[in-house]
C-alpha atoms as a PDB file:
ATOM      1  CA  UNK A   1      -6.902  23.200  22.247  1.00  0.00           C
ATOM      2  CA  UNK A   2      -5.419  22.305  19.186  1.00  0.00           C
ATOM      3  CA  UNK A   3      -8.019  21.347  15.871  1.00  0.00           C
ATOM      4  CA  UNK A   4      -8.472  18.604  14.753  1.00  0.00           C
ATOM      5  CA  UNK A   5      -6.838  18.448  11.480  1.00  0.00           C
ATOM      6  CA  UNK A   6      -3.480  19.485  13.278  1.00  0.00           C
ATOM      7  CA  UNK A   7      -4.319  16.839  15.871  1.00  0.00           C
ATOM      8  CA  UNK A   8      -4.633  13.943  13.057  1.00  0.00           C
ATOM      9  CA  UNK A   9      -1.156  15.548  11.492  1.00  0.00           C
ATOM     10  CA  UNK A  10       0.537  15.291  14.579  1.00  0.00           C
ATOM     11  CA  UNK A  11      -0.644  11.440  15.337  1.00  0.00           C
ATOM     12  CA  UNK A  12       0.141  10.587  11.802  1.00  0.00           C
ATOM     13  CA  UNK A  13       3.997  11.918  12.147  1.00  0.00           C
ATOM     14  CA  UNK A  14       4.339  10.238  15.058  1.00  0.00           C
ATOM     15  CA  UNK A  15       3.630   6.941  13.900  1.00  0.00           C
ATOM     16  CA  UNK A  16       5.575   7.333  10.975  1.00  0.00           C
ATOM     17  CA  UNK A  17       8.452   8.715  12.854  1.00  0.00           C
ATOM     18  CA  UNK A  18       8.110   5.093  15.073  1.00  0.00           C
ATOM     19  CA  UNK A  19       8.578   3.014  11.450  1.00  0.00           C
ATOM     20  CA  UNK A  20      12.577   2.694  12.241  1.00  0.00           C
ATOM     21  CA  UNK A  21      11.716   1.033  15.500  1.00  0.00           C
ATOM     22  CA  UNK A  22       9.228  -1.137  13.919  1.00  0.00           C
ATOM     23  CA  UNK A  23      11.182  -2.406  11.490  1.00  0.00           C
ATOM     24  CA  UNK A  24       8.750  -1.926   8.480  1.00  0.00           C
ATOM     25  CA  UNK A  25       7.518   1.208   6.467  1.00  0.00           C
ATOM     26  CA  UNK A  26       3.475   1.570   6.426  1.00  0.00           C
ATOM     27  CA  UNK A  27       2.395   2.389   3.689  1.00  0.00           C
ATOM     28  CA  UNK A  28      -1.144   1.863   4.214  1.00  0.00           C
ATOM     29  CA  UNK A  29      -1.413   3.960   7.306  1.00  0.00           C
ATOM     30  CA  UNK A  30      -5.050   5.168   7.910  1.00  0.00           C
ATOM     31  CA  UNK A  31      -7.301   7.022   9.871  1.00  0.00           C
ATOM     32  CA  UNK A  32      -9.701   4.991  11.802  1.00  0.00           C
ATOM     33  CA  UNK A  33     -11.781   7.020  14.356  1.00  0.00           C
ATOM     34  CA  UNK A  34     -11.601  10.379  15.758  1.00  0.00           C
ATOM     35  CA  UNK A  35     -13.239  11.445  18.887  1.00  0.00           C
ATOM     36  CA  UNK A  36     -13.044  13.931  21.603  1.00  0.00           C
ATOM     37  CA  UNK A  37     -12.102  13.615  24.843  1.00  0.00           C
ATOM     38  CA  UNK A  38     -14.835  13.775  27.835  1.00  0.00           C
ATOM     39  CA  UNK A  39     -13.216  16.605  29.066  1.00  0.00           C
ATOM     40  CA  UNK A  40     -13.159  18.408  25.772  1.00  0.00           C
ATOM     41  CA  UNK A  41      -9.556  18.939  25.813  1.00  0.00           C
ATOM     42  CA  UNK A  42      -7.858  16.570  24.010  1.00  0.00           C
ATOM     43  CA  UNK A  43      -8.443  14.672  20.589  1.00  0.00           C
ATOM     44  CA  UNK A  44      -8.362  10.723  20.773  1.00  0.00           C
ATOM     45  CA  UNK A  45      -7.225   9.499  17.727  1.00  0.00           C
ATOM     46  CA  UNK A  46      -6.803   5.565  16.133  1.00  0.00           C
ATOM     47  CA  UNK A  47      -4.638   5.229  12.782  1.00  0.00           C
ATOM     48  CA  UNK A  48      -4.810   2.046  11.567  1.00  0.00           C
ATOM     49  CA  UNK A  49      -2.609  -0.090   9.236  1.00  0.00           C
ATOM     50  CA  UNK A  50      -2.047  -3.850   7.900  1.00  0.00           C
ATOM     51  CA  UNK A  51       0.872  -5.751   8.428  1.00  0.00           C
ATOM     52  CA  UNK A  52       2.112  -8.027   5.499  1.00  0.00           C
ATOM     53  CA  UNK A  53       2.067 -11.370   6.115  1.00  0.00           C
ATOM     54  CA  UNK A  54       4.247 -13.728   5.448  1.00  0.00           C
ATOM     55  CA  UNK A  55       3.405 -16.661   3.422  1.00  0.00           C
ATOM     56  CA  UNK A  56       3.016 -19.951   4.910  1.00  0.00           C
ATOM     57  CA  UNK A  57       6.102 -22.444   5.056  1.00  0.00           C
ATOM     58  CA  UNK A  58       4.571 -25.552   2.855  1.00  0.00           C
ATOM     59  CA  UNK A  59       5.226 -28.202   4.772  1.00  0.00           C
ATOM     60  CA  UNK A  60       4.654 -31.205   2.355  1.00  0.00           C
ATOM     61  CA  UNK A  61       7.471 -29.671   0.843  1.00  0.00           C
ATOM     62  CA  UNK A  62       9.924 -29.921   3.384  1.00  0.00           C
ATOM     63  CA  UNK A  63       8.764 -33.791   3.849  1.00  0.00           C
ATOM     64  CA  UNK A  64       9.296 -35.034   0.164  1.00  0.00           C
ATOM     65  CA  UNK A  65      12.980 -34.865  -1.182  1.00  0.00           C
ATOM     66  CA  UNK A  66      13.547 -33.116  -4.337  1.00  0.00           C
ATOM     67  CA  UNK A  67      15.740 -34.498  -7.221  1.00  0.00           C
ATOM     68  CA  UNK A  68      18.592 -32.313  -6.232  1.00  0.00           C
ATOM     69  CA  UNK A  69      18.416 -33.278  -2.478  1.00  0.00           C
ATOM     70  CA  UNK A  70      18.709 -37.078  -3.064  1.00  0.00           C
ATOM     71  CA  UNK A  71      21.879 -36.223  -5.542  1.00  0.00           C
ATOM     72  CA  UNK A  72      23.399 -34.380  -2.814  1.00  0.00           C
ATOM     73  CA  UNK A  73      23.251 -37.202  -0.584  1.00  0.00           C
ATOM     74  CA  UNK A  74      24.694 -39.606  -3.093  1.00  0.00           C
ATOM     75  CA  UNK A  75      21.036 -41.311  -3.372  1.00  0.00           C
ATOM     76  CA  UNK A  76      20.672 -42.985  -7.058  1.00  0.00           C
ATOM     77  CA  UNK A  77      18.157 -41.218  -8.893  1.00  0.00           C
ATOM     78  CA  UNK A  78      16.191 -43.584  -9.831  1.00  0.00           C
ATOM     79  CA  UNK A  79      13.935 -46.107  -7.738  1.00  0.00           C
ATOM     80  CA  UNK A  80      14.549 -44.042  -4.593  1.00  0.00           C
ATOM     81  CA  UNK A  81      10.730 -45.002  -3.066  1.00  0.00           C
END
């Protein structure tokens, strides 16, 4: 059996060697737990790491025209409520 600081290694790369797939680098990756097997044979490992979020679409926004969207439609600037 392998040790455990090889074992962690070995998880580690192989997440990182996943990011392409993912579509996102993780830079954050982490250990989270590390435990052995019943059988003592084999290390069961959890990385752990956030995924950004994206910020909410403001939807008040999208309701109120701006000043450059009424211009666009040919709406007169002024009085337009």
């Amino acid at each position: 059996m392998i040790d455990v600081k090889t074992a962690v290694n070995a998880a580690y790369e192989y997440i990182k060697s996943l990011q392409d797939i993912m579509g996102s680098s993780l830079p954050d990756l982490r250990l989270e737990e590390v435990e052995l097997s019943e059988d003592k044979n084999f290390w069961l490992i959890s990385l752990g790491f956030d995924i950004p979020k994206k910020p909410p679409k403001n939807r008040l926004k999208d309701l109120i025209p701006t000043y450059a969207s009424l211009l666009n439609r040919g709406t007169p600037a002024h009085g337009w409520l």
